[in-house]
PDB file of N, CA and C in Angstrom:
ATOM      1  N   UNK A   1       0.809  -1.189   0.000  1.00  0.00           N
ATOM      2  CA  UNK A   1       0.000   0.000   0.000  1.00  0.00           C
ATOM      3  C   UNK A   1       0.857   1.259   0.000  1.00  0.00           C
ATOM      4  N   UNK A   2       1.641   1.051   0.770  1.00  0.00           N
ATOM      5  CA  UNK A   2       2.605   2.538   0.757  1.00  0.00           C
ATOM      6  C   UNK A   2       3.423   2.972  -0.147  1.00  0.00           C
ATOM      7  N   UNK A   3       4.057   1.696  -1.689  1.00  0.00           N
ATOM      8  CA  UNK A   3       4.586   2.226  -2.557  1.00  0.00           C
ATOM      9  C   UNK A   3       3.446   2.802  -3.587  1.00  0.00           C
ATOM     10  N   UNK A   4       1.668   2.159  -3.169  1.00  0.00           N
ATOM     11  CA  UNK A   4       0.788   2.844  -4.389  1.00  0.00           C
ATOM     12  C   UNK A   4       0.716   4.071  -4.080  1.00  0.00           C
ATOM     13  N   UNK A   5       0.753   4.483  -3.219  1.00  0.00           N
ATOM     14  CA  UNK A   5       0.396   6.507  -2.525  1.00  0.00           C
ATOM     15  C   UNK A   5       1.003   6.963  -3.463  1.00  0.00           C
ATOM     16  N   UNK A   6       2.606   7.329  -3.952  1.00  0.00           N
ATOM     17  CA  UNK A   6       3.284   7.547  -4.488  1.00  0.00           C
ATOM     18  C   UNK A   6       2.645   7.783  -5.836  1.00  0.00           C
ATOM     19  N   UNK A   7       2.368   6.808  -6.133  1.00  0.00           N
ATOM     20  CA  UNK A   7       2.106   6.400  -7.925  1.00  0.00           C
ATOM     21  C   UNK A   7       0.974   7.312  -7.569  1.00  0.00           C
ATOM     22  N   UNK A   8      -0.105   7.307  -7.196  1.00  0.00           N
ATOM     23  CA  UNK A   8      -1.576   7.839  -7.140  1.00  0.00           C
ATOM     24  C   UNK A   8      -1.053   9.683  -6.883  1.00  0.00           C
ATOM     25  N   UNK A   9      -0.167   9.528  -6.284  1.00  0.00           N
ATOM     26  CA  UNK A   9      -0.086  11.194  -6.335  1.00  0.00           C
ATOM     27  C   UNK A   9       0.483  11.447  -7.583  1.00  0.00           C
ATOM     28  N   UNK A  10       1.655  10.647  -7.908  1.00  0.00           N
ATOM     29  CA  UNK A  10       2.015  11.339  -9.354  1.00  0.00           C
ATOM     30  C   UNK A  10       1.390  11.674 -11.101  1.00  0.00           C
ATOM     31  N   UNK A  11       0.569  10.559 -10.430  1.00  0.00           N
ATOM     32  CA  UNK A  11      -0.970  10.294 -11.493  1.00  0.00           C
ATOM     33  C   UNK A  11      -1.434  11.905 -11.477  1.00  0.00           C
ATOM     34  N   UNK A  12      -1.818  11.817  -9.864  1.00  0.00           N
ATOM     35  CA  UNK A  12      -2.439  12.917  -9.952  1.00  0.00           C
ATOM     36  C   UNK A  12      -1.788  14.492 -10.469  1.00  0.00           C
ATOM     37  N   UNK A  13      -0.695  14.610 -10.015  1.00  0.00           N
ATOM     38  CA  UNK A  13       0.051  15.623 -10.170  1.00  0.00           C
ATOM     39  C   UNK A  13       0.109  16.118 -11.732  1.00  0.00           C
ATOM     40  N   UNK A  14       0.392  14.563 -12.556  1.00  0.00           N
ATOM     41  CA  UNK A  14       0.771  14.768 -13.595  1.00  0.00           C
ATOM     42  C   UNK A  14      -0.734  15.370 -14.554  1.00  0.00           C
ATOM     43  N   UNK A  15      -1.709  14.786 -13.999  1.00  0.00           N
ATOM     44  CA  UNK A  15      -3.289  15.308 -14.598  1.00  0.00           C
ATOM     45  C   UNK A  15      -3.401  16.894 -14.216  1.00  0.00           C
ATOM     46  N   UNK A  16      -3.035  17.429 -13.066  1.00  0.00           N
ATOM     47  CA  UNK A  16      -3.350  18.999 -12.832  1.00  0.00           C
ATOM     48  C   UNK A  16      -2.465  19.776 -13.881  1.00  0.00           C
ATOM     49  N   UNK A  17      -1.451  18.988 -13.864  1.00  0.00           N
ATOM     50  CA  UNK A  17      -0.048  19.846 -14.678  1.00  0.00           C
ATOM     51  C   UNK A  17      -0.460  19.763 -16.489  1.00  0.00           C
ATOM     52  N   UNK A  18      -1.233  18.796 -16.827  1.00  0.00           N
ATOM     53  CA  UNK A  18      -2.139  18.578 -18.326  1.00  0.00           C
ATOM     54  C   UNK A  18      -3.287  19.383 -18.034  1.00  0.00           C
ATOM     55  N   UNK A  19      -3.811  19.739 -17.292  1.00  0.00           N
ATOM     56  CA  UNK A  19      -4.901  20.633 -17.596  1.00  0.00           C
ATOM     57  C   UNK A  19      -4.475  21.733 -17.448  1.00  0.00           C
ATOM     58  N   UNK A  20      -3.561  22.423 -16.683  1.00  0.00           N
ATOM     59  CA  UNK A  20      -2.751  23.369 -16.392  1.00  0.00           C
ATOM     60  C   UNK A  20      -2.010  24.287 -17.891  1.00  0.00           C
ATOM     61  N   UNK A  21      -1.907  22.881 -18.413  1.00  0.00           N
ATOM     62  CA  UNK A  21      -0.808  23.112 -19.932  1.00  0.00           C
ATOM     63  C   UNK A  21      -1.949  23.149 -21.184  1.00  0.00           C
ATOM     64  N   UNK A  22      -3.244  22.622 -21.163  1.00  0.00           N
ATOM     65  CA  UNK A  22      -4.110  22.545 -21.792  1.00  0.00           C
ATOM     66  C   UNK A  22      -4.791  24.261 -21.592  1.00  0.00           C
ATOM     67  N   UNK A  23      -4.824  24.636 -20.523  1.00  0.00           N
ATOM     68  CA  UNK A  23      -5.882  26.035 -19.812  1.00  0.00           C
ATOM     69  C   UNK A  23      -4.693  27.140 -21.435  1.00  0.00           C
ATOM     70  N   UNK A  24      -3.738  26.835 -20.670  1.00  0.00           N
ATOM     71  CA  UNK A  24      -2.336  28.091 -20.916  1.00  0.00           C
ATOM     72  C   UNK A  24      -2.597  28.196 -22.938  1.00  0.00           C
ATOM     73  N   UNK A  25      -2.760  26.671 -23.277  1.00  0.00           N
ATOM     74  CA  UNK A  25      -2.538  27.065 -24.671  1.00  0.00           C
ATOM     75  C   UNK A  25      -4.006  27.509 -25.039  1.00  0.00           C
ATOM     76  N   UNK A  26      -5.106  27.111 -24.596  1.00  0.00           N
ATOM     77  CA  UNK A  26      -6.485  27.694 -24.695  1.00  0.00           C
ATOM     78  C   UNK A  26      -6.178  29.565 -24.955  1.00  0.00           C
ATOM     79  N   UNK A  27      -5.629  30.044 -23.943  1.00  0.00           N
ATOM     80  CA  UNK A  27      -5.374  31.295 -23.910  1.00  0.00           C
ATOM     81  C   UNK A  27      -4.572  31.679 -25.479  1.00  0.00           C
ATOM     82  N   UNK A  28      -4.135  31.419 -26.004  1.00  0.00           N
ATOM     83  CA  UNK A  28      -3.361  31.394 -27.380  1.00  0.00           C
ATOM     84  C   UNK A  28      -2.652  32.865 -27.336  1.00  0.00           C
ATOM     85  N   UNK A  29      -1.574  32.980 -26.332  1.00  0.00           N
ATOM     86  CA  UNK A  29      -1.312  34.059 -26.254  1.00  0.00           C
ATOM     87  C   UNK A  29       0.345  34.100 -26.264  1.00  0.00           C
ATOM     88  N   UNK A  30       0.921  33.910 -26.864  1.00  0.00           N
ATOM     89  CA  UNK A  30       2.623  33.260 -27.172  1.00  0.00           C
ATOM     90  C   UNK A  30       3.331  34.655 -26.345  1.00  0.00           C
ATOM     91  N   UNK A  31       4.696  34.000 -25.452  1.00  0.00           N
ATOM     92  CA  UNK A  31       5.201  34.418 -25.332  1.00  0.00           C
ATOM     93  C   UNK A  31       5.929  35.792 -26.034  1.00  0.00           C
ATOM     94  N   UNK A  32       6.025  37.076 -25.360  1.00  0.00           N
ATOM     95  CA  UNK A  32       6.313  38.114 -25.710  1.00  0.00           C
ATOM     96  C   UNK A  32       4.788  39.228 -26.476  1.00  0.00           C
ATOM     97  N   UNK A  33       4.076  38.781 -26.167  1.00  0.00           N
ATOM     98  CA  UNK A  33       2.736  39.226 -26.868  1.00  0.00           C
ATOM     99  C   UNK A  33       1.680  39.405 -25.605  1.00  0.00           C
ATOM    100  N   UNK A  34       0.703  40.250 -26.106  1.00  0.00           N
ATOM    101  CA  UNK A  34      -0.658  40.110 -24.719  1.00  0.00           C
ATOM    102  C   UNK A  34      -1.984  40.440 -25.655  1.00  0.00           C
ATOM    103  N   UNK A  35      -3.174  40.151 -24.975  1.00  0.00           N
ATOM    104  CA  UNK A  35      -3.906  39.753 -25.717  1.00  0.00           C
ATOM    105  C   UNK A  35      -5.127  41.149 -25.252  1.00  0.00           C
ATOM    106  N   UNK A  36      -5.817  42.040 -26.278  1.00  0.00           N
ATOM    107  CA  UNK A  36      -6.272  42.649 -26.568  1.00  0.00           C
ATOM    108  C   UNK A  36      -8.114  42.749 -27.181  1.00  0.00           C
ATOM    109  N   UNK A  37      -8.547  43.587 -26.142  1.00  0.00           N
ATOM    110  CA  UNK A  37     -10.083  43.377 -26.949  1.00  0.00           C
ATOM    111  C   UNK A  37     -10.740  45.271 -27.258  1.00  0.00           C
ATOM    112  N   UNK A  38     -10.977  45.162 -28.442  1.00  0.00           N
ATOM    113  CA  UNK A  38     -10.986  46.212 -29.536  1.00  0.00           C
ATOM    114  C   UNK A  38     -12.075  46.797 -30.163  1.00  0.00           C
ATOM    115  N   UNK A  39     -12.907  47.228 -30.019  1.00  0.00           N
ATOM    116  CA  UNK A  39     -14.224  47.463 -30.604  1.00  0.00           C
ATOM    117  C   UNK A  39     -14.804  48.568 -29.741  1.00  0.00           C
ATOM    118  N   UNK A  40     -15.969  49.372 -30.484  1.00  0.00           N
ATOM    119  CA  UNK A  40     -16.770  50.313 -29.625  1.00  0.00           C
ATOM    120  C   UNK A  40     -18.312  49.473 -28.682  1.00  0.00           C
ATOM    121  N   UNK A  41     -18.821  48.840 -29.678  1.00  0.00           N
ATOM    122  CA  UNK A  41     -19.842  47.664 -29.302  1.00  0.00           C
ATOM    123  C   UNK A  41     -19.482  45.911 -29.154  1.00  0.00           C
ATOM    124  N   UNK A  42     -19.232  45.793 -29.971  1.00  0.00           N
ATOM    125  CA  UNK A  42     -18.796  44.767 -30.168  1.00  0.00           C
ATOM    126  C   UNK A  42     -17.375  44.421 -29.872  1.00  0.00           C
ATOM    127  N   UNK A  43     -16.547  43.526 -28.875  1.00  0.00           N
ATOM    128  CA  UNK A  43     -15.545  43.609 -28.730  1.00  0.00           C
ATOM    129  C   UNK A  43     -15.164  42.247 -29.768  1.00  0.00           C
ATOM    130  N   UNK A  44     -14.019  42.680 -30.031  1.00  0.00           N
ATOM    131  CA  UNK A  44     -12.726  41.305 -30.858  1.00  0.00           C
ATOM    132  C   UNK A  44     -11.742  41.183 -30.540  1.00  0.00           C
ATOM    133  N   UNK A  45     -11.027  40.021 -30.213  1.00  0.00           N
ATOM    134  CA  UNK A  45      -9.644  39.850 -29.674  1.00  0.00           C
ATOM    135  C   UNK A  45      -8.712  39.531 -30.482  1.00  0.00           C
ATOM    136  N   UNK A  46      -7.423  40.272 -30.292  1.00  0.00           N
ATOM    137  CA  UNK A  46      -6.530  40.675 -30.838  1.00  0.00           C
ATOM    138  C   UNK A  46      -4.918  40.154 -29.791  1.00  0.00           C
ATOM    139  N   UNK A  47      -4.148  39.726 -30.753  1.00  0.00           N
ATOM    140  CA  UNK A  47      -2.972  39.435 -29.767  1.00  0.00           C
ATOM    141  C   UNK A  47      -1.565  40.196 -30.585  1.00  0.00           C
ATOM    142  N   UNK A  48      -1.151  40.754 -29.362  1.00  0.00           N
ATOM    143  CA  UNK A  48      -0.061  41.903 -30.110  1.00  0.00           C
ATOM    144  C   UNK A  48       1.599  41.891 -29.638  1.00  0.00           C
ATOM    145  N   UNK A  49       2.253  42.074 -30.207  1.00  0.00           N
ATOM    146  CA  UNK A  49       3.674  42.089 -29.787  1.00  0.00           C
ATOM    147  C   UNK A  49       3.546  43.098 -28.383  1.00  0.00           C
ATOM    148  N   UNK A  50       4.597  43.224 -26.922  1.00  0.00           N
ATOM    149  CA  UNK A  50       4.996  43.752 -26.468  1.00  0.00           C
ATOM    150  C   UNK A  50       5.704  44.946 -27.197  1.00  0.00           C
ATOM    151  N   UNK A  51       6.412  44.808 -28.261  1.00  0.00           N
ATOM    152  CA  UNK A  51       6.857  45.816 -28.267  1.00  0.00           C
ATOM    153  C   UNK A  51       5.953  47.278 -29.150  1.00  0.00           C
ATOM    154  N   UNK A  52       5.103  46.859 -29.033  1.00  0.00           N
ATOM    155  CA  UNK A  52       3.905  47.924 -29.486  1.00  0.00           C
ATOM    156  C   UNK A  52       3.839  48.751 -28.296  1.00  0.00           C
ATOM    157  N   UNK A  53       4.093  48.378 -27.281  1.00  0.00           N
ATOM    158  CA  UNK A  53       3.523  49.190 -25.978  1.00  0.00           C
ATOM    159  C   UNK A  53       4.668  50.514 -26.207  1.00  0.00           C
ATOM    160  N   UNK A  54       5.696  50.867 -26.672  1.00  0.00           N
ATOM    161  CA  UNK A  54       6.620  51.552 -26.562  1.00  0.00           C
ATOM    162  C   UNK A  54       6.550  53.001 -28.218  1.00  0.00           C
ATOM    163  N   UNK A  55       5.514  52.575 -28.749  1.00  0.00           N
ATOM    164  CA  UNK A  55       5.511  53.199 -30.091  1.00  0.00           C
ATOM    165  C   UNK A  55       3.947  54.501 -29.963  1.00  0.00           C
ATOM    166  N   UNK A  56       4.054  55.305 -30.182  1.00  0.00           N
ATOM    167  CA  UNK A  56       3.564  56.473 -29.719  1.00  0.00           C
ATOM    168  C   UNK A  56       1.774  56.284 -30.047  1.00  0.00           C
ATOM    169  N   UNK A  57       1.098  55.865 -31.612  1.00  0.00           N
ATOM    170  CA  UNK A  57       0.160  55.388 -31.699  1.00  0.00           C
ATOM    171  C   UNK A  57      -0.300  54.354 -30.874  1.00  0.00           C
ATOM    172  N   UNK A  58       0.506  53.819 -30.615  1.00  0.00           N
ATOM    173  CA  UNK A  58      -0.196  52.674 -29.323  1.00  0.00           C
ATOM    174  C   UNK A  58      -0.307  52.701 -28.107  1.00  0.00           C
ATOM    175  N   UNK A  59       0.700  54.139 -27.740  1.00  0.00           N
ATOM    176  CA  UNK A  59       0.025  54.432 -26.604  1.00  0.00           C
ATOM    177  C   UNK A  59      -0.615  55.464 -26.793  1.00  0.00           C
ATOM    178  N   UNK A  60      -1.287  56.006 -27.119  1.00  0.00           N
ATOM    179  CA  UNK A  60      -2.352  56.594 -27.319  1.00  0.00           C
ATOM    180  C   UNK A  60      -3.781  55.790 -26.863  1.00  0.00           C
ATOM    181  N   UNK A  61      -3.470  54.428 -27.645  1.00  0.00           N
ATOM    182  CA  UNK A  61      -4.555  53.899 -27.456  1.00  0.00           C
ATOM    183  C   UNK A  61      -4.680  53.350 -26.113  1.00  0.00           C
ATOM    184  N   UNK A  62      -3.407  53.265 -25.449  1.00  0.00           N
ATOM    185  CA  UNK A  62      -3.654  52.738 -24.077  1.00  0.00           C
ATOM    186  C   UNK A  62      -4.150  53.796 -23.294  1.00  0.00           C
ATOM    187  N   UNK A  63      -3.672  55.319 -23.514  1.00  0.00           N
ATOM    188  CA  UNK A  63      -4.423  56.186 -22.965  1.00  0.00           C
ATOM    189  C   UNK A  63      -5.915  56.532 -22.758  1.00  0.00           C
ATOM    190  N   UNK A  64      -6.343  55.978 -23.923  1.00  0.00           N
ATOM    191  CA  UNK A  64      -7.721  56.550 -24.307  1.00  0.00           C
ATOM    192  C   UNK A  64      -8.310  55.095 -23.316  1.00  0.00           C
ATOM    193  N   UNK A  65      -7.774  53.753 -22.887  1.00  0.00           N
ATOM    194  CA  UNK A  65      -8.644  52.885 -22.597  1.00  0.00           C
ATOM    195  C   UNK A  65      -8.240  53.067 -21.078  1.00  0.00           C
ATOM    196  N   UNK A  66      -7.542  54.042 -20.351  1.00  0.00           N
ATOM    197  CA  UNK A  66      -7.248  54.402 -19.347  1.00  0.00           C
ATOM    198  C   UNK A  66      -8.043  55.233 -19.148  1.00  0.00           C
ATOM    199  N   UNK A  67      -8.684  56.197 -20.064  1.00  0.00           N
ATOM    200  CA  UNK A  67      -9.112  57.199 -19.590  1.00  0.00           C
ATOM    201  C   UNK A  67     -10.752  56.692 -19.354  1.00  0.00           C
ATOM    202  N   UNK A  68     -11.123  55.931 -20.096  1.00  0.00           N
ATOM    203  CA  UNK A  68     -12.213  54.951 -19.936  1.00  0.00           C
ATOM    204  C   UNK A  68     -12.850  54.042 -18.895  1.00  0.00           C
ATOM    205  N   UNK A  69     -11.864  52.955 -18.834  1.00  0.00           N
ATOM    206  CA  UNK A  69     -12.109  52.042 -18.025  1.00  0.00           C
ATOM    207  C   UNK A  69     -10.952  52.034 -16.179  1.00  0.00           C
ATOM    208  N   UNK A  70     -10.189  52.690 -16.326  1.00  0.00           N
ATOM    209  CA  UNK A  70      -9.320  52.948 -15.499  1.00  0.00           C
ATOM    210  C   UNK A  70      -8.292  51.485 -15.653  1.00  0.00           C
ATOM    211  N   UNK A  71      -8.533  51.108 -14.413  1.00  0.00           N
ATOM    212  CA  UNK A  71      -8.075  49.675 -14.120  1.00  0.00           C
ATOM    213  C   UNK A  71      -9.370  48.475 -14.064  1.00  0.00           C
ATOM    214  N   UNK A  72      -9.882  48.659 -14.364  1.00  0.00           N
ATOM    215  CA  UNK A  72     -11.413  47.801 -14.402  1.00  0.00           C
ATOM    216  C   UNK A  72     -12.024  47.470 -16.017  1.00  0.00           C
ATOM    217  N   UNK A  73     -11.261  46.550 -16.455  1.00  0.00           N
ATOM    218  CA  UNK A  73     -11.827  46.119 -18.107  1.00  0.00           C
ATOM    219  C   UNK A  73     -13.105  45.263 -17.881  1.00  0.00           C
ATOM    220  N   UNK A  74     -13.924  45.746 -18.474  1.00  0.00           N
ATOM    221  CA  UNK A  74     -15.019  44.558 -18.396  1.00  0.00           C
ATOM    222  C   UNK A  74     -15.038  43.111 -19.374  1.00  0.00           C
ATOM    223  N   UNK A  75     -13.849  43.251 -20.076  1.00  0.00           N
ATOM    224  CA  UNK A  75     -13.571  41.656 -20.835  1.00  0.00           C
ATOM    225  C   UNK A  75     -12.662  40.785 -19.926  1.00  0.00           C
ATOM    226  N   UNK A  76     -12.696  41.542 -18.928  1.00  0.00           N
ATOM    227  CA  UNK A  76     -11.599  40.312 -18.300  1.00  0.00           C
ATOM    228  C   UNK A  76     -10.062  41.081 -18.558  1.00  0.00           C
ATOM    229  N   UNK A  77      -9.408  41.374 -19.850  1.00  0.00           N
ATOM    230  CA  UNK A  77      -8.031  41.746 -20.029  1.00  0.00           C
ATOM    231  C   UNK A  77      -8.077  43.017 -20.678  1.00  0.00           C
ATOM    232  N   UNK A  78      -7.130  43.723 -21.413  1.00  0.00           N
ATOM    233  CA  UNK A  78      -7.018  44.999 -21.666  1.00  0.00           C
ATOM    234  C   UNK A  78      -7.886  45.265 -22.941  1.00  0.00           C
ATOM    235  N   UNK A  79      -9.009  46.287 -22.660  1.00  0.00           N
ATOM    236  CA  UNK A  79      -9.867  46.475 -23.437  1.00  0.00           C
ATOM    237  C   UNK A  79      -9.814  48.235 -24.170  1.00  0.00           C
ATOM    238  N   UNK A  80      -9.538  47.640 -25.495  1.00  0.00           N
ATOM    239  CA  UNK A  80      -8.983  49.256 -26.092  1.00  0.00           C
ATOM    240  C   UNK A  80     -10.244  49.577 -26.479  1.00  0.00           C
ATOM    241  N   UNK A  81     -11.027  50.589 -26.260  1.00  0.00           N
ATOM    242  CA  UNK A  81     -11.646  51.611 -26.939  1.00  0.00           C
ATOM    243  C   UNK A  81     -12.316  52.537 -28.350  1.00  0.00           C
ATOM    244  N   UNK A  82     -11.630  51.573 -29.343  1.00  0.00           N
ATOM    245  CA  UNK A  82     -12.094  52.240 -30.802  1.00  0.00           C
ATOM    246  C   UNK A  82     -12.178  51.543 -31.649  1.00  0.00           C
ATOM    247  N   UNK A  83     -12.398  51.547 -33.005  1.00  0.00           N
ATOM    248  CA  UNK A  83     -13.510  51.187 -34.013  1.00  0.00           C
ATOM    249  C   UNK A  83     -12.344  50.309 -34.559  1.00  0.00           C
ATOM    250  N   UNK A  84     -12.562  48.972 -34.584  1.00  0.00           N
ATOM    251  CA  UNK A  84     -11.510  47.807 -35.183  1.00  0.00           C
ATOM    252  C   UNK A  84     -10.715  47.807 -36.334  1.00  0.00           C
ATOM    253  N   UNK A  85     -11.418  48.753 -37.186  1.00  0.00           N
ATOM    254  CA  UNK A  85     -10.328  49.667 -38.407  1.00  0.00           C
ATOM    255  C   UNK A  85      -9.761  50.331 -38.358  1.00  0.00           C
ATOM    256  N   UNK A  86      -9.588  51.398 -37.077  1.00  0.00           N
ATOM    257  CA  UNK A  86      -8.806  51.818 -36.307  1.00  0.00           C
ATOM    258  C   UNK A  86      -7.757  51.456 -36.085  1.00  0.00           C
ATOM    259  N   UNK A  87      -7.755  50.576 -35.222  1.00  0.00           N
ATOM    260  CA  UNK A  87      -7.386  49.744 -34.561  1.00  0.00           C
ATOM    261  C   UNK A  87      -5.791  48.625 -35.305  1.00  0.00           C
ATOM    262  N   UNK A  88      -6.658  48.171 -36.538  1.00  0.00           N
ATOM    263  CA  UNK A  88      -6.074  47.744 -37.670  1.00  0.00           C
ATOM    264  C   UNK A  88      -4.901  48.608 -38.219  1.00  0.00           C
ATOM    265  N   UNK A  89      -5.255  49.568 -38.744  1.00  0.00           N
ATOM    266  CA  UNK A  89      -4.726  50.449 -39.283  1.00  0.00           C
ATOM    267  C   UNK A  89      -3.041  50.723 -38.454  1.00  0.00           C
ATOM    268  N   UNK A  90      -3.577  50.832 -37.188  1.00  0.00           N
ATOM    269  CA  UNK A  90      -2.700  51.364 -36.548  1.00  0.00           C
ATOM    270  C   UNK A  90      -1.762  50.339 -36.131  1.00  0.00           C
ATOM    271  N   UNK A  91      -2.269  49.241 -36.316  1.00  0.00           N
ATOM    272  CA  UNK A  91      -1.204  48.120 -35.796  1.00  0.00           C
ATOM    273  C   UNK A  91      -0.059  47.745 -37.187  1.00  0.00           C
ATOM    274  N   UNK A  92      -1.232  47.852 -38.509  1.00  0.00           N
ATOM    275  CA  UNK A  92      -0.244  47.739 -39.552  1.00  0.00           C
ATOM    276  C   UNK A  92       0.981  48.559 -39.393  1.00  0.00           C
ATOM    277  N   UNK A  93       0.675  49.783 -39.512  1.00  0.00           N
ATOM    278  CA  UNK A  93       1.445  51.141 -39.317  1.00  0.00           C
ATOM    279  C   UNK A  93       2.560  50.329 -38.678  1.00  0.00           C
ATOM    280  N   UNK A  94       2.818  49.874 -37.563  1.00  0.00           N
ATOM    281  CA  UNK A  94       3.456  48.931 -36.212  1.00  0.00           C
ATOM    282  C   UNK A  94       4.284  48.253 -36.953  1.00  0.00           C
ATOM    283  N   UNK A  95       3.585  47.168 -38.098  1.00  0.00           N
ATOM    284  CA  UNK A  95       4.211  46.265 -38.582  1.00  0.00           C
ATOM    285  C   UNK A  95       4.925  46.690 -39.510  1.00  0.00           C
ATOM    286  N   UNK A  96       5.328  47.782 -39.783  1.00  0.00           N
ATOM    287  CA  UNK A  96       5.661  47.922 -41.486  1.00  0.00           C
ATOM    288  C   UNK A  96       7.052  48.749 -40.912  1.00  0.00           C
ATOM    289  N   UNK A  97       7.178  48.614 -39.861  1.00  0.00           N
ATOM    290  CA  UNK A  97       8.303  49.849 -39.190  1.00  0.00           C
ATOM    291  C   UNK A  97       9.609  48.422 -38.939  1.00  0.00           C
TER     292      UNK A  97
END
């Protein structure tokens, strides 16, 4: 009986640590990136490089969802404020630099 404990915990361990690893990729949010929701009515999620946070159009937009929501997003994560073509636009802009 006392070498099954062992096995039964590692069973177990190893099942929290698969759902654990299952939750993380659900989130689809890759290292160096964070994940973004974008719209005036309708929100859409968006996943963006970190290094957007440092480029002057994009913070803008973090301003404007500061000036909004403060610290309190109602999607759960960082919820920007304007019209998804907007939005677009401005991230291309991002990419082309």
């Amino acid at each position: 009986m006392g070498i099954r404990l062992p096995s039964v915990i590692l069973s177990n361990a190893k099942q929290v640590l698969k759902l654990q690893n299952n939750a993380k990729n659900q989130c689809g949010v890759p290292k160096g990136h964070v994940a973004v929701y974008v719209g005036e009515l309708e929100k859409k999620r968006f996943v963006v490089p970190l290094t957007y946070v440092s480029h002057p159009p994009f913070v803008d937009l973090l301003k404007r969802a500061e000036e909004e929501f403060g610290f309190h997003h109602p999607m759960g994560a960082l919820t920007i404020p304007c019209r998804e073509d907007a939005f677009i636009s401005i991230t291309s802009q991002l990419n082309a630099l």
